[in-house]
Protein backbone atom coordinates (compact mmCIF):
# COMPACT_ATOMS: atom_id res chain seq x y z
CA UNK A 1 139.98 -42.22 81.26
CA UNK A 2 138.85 -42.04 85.01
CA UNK A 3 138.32 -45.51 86.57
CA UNK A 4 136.49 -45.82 89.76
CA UNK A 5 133.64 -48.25 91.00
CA UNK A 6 130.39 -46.58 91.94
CA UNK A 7 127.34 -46.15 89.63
CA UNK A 8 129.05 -44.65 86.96
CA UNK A 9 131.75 -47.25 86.37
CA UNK A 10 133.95 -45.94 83.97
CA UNK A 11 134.44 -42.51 82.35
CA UNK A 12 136.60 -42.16 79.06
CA UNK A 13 138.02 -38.27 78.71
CA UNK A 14 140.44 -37.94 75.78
CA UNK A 15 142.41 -34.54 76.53
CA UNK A 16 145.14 -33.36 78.02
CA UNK A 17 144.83 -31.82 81.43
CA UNK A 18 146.63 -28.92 82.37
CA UNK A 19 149.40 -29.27 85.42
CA UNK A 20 147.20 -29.15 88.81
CA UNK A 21 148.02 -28.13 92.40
CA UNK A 22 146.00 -28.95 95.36
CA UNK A 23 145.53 -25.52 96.05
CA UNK A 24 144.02 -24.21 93.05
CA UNK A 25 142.09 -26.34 91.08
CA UNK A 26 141.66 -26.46 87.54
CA UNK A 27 138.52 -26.65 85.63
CA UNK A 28 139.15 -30.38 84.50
CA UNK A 29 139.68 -31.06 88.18
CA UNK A 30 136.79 -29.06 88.98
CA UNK A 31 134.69 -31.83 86.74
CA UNK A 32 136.41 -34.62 88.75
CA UNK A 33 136.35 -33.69 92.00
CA UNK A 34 134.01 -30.67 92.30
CA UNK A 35 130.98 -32.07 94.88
CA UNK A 36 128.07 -30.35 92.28
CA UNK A 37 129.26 -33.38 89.86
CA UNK A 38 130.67 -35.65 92.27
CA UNK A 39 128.31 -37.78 92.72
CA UNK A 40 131.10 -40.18 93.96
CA UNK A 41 133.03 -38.43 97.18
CA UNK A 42 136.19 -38.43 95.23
CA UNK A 43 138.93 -36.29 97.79
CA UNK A 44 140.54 -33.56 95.50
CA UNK A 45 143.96 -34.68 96.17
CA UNK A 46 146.09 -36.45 93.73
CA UNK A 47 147.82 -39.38 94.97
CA UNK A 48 151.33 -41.54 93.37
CA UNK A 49 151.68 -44.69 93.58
CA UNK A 50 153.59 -44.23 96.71
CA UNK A 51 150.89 -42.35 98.32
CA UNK A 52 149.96 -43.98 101.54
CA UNK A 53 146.17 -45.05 102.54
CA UNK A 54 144.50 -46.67 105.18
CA UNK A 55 141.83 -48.78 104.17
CA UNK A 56 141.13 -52.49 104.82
CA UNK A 57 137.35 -54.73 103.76
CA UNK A 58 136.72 -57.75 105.28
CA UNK A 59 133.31 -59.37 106.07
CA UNK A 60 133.79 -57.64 110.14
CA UNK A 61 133.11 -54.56 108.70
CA UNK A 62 130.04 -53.28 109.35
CA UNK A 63 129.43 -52.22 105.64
CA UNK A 64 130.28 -55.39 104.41
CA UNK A 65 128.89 -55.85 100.78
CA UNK A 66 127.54 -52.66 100.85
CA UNK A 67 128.99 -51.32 98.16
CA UNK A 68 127.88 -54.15 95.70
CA UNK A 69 124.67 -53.02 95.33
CA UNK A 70 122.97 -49.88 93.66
CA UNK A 71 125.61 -49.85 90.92
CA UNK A 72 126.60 -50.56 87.22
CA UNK A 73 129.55 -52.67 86.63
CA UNK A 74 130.81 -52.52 82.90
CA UNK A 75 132.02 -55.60 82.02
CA UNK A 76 135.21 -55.66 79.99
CA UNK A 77 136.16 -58.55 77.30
CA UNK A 78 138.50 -59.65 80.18
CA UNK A 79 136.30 -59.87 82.96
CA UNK A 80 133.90 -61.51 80.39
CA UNK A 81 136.51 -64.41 79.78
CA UNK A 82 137.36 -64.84 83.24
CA UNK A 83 134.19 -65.25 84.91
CA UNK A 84 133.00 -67.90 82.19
CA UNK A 85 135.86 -69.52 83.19
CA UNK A 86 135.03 -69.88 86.73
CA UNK A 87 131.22 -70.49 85.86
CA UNK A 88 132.03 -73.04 83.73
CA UNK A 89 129.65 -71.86 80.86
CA UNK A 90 129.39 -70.52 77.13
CA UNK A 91 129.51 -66.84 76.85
CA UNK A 92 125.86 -66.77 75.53
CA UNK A 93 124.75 -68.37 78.03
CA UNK A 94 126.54 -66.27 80.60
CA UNK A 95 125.24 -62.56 78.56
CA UNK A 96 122.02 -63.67 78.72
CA UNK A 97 121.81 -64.86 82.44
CA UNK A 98 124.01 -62.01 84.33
CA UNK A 99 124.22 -59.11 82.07
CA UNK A 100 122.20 -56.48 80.37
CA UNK A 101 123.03 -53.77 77.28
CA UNK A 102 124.62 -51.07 77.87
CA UNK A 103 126.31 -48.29 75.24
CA UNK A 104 130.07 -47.84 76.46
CA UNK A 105 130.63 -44.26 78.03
CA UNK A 106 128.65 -42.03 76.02
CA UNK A 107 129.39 -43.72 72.71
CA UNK A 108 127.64 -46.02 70.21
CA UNK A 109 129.61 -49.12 70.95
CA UNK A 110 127.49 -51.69 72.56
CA UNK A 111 128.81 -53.39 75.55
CA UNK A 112 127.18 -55.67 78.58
CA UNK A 113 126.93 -54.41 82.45
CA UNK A 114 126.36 -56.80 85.77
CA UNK A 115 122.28 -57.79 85.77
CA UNK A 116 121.69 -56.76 89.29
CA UNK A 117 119.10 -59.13 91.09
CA UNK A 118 115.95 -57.97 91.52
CA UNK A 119 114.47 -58.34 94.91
CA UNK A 120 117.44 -56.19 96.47
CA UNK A 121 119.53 -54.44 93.44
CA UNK A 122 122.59 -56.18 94.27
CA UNK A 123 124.97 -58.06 92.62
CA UNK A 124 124.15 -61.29 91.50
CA UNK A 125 127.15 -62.92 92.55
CA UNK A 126 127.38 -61.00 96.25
CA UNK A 127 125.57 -63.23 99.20
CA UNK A 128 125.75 -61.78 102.88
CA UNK A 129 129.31 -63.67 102.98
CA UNK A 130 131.02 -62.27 100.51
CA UNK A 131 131.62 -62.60 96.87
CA UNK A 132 131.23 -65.80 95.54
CA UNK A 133 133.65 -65.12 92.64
CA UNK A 134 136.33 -63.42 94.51
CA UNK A 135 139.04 -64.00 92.83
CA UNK A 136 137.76 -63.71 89.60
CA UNK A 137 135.23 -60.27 90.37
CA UNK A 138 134.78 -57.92 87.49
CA UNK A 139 138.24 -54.89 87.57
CA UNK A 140 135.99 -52.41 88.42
CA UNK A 141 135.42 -54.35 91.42
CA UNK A 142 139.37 -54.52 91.88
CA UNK A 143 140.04 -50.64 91.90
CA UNK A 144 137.60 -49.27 95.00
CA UNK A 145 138.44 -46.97 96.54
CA UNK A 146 141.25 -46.31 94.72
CA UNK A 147 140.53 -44.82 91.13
CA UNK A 148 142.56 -43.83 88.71
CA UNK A 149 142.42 -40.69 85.78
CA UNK A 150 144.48 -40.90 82.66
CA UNK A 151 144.78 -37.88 80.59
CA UNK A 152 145.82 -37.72 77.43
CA UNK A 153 145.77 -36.31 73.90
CA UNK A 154 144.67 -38.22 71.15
CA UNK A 155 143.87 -37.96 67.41
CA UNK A 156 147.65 -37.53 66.29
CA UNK A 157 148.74 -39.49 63.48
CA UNK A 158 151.98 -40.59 62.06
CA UNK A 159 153.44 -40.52 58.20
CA UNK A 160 151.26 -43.67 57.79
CA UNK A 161 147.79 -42.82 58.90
CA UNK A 162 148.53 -45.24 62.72
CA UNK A 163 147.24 -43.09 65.56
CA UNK A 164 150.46 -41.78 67.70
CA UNK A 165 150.22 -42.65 71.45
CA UNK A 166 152.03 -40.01 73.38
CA UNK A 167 153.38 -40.42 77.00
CA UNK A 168 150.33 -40.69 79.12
CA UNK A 169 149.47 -38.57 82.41
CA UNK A 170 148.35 -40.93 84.77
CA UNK A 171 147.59 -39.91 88.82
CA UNK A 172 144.77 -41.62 91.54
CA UNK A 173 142.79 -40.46 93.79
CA UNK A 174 140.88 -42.00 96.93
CA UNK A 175 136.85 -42.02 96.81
CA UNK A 176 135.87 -42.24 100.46
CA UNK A 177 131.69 -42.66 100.46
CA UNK A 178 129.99 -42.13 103.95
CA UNK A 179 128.72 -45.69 103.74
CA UNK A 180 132.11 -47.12 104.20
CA UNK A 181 133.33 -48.05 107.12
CA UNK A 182 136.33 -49.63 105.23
CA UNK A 183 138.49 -46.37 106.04
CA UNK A 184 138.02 -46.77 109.79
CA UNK A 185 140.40 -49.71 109.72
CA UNK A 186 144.10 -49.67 110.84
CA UNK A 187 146.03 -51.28 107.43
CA UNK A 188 148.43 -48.98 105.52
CA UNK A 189 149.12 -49.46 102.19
CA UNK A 190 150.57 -47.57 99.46
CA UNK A 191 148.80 -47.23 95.98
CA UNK A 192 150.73 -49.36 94.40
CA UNK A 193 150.94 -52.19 96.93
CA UNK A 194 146.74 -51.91 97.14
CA UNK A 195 146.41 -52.11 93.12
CA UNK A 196 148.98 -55.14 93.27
CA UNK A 197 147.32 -57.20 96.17
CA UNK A 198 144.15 -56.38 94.16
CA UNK A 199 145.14 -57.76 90.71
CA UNK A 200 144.45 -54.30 89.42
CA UNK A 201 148.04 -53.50 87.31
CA UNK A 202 147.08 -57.42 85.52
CA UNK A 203 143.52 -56.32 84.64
CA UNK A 204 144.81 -52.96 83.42
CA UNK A 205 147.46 -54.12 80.73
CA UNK A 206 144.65 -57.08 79.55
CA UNK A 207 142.16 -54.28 79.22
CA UNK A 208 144.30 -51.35 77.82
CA UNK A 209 143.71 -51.74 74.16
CA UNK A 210 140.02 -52.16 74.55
CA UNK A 211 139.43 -49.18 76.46
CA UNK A 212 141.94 -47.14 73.81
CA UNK A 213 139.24 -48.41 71.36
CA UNK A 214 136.28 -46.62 73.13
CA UNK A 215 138.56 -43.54 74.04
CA UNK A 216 139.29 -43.17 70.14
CA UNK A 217 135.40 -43.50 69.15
CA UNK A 218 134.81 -41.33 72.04
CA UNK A 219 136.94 -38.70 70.71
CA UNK A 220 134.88 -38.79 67.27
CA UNK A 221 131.96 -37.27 69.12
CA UNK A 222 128.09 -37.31 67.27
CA UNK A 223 129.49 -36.56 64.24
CA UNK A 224 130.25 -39.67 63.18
CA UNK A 225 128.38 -43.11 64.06
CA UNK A 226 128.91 -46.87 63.85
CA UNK A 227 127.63 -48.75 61.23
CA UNK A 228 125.48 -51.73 62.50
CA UNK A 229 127.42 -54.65 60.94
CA UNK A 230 130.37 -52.73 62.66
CA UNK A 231 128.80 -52.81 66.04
CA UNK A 232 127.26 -56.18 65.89
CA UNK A 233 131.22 -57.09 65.37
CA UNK A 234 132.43 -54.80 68.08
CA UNK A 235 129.81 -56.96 70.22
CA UNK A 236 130.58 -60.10 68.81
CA UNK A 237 134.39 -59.49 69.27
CA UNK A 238 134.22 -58.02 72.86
CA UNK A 239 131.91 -60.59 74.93
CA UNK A 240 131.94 -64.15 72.66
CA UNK A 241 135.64 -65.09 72.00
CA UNK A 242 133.85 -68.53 70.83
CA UNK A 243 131.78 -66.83 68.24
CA UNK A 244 134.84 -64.52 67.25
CA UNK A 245 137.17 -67.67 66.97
CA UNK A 246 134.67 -69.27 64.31
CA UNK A 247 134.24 -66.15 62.36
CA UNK A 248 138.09 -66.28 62.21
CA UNK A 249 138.51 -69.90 61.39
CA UNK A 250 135.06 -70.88 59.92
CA UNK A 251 134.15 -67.85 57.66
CA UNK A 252 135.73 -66.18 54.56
CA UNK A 253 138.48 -64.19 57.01
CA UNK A 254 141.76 -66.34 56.11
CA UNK A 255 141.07 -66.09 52.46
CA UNK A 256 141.18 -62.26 52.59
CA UNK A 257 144.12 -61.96 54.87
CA UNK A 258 147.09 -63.26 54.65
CA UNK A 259 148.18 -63.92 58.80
CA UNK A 260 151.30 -65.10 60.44
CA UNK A 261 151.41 -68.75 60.92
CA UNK A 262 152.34 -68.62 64.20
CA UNK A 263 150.06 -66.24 65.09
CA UNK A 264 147.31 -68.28 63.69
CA UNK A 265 148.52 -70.83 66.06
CA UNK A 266 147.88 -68.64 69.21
CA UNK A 267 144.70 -67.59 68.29
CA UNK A 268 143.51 -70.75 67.53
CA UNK A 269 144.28 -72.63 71.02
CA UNK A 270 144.91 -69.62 73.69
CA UNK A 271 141.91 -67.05 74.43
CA UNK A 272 143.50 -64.37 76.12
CA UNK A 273 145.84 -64.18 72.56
CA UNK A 274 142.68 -64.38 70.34
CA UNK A 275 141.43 -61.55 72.96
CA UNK A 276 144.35 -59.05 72.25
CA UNK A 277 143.81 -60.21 68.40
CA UNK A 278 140.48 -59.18 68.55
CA UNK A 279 141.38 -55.87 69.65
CA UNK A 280 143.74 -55.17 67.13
CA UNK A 281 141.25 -56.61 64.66
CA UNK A 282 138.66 -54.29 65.61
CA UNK A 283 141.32 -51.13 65.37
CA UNK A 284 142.18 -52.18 62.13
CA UNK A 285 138.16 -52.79 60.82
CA UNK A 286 137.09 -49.50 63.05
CA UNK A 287 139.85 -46.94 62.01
CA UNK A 288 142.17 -48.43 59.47
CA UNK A 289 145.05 -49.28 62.02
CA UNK A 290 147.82 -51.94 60.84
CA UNK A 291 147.74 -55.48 62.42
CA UNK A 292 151.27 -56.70 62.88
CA UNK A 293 151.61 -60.36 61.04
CA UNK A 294 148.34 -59.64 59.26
CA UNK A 295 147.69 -58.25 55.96
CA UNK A 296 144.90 -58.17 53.12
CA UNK A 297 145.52 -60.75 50.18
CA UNK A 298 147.03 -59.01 46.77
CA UNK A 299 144.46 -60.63 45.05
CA UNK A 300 141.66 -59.02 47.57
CA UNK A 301 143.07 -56.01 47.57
CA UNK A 302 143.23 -55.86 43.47
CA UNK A 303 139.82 -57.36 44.06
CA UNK A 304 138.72 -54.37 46.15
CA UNK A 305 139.85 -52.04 44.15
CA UNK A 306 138.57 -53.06 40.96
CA UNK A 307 135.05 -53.32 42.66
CA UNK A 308 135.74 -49.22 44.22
CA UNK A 309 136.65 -48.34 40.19
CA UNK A 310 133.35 -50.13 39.07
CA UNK A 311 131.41 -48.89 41.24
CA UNK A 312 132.81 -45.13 40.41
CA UNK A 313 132.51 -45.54 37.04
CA UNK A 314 128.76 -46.42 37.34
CA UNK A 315 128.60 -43.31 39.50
CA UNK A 316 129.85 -41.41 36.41
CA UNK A 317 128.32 -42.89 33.92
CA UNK A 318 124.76 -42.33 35.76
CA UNK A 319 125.93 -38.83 36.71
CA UNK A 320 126.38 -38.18 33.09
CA UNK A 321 123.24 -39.63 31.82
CA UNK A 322 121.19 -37.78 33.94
CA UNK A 323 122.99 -34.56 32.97
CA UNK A 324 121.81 -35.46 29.35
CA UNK A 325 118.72 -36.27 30.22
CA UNK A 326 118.12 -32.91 31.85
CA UNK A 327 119.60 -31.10 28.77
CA UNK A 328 117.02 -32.66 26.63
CA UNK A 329 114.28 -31.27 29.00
CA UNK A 330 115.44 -27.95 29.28
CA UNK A 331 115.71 -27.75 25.44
């Protein structure tokens, strides 16, 4: 996964990159940082956390703004929830005034970006002052100029079909565009202390699981594609917690699973829990992963079966028929 704000917002790679010195670069750092498909200005150095950088926006700078226009900014469920908090209005209402579809990083899973405005292609929450949602902008927003690449190796599973998560490679590096005069200024900060004073490490953890979700579908490649009751509920679940909370509480869901009582009671009053339910949820309905404190009803799953048998046997029984039936023909 490379993070990074520019017009590309977010990339997912799934793979494990080979160790890298700034001296020699390897192919996979070629793809990052090489200037034919850097579209970016991404500096081929790797930095730590305790890198040091010197980099400060504030509306002196020349460039002010700048950078909030000409882009697309992926919303993720999290931004979602927090800027219809600070707007005050109904998710629906929110997709369909500020965003437009988008598929999620070369995928089939549908997902919403920023509606830029369309006299100047900026923003629509940007005016020459600043933001005017600051505090609560989008986390792609958050991590400029500083993105970050995670590398790792997916599609292991353990003993029990749940997809293994091994240690994961994580470094940053610095995009410096010649637009910017943000560079120029004289604050030093390390890595770390810009991601914290940004609200970046808070916006990572709420957004982890989601983004594992498109990494994994990612990984499937063309192959395989996403039914479309599946991605109306990858939708549904990812930008409407409102809608998702219903289907939870007002639909058939709590007679087919049997869920922890008090986790019931989380989803049911705090959003950000229902969130990180939702993500599990859609693990569990996209690629059969196990939902601590929730499990399908005996009686469902005897239910489910019988209905799989049935609808074998018919498969037989038709198989066999026709096998007759072209006997008789051939006779």
């Amino acid at each position: 996964m490379i993070v990074y704000h520019h017009s590309v917002v977010m990339i997912f790679i799934q793979e494990k990159v080979v160790t890298m010195s700034q001296q020699a670069l390897s192919s996979k750092e070629k793809a990052l940082f090489g200037k034919s498909t850097n579209p970016s200005n991404i500096e081929p150095v790797k930095l730590t956390l305790d890198s040091r950088l010197k980099f400060r926006c504030h509306p002196g700078v020349s460039c002010f703004t700048a950078c909030c226009g000409n882009i697309k900014i992926v919303l993720t469920p999290y931004d979602i929830l927090m800027l219809i908090r600070r707007l005050n209005m109904p998710a629906h209402e929110f997709l369909h005034t500020y965003t437009t579809p988008t598929y999620l990083e070369k995928t089939d899973m549908p997902g919403v970006a920023l509606k830029l405005r369309e006299e100047d292609n900026k923003c629509p929450f940007v005016t020459p002052e600043g933001c005017t949602v600051y505090t609560d902008r989008p986390t792609a927003c958050r991590y400029y100029p500083i993105g970050m690449a995670d590398f790792r190796e997916g599609g292991s599973k353990d003993a029990d079909g749940n997809e293994q998560t091994p240690d994961e490679e994580k470094f940053f590096f610095l995009v410096r565009e010649d637009h910017c005069k943000g560079h120029e200024e004289d604050k030093i900060w390390t890595v770390g202390e810009w991601r914290a004073d940004q609200g970046v490490d808070v916006r990572d953890d709420m957004n982890k699981k989601w983004l594992r979700l498109v990494m994994r579908r990612k990984s499937y490649g063309h192959q395989a594609s996403l039914s479309e009751p599946a991605k109306r509920m990858f939708f549904m679940a990812s930008t409407d917690l409102s809608h998702f909370r219903r289907f939870i509480f007002e639909s058939s869901f709590l007679d087919t699973y049997e869920v922890d009582p008090s986790l019931i009671d989380k989803i049911r009053k705090d959003d950000v829990e229902l969130m990180h339910f939702s993500f599990d949820y859609l693990a569990h309905t996209l690629f059969g992963a196990k939902i601590e404190g929730m499990a399908i009803k005996e009686d469902k799953l005897r239910e489910k079966v019988a209905q799989l048998k049935k609808r074998q046997d018919e498969a037989v029984t038709s198989a066999v028929a026709e096998y007759e039936e072209m006997k008789k023909e051939r006779g």
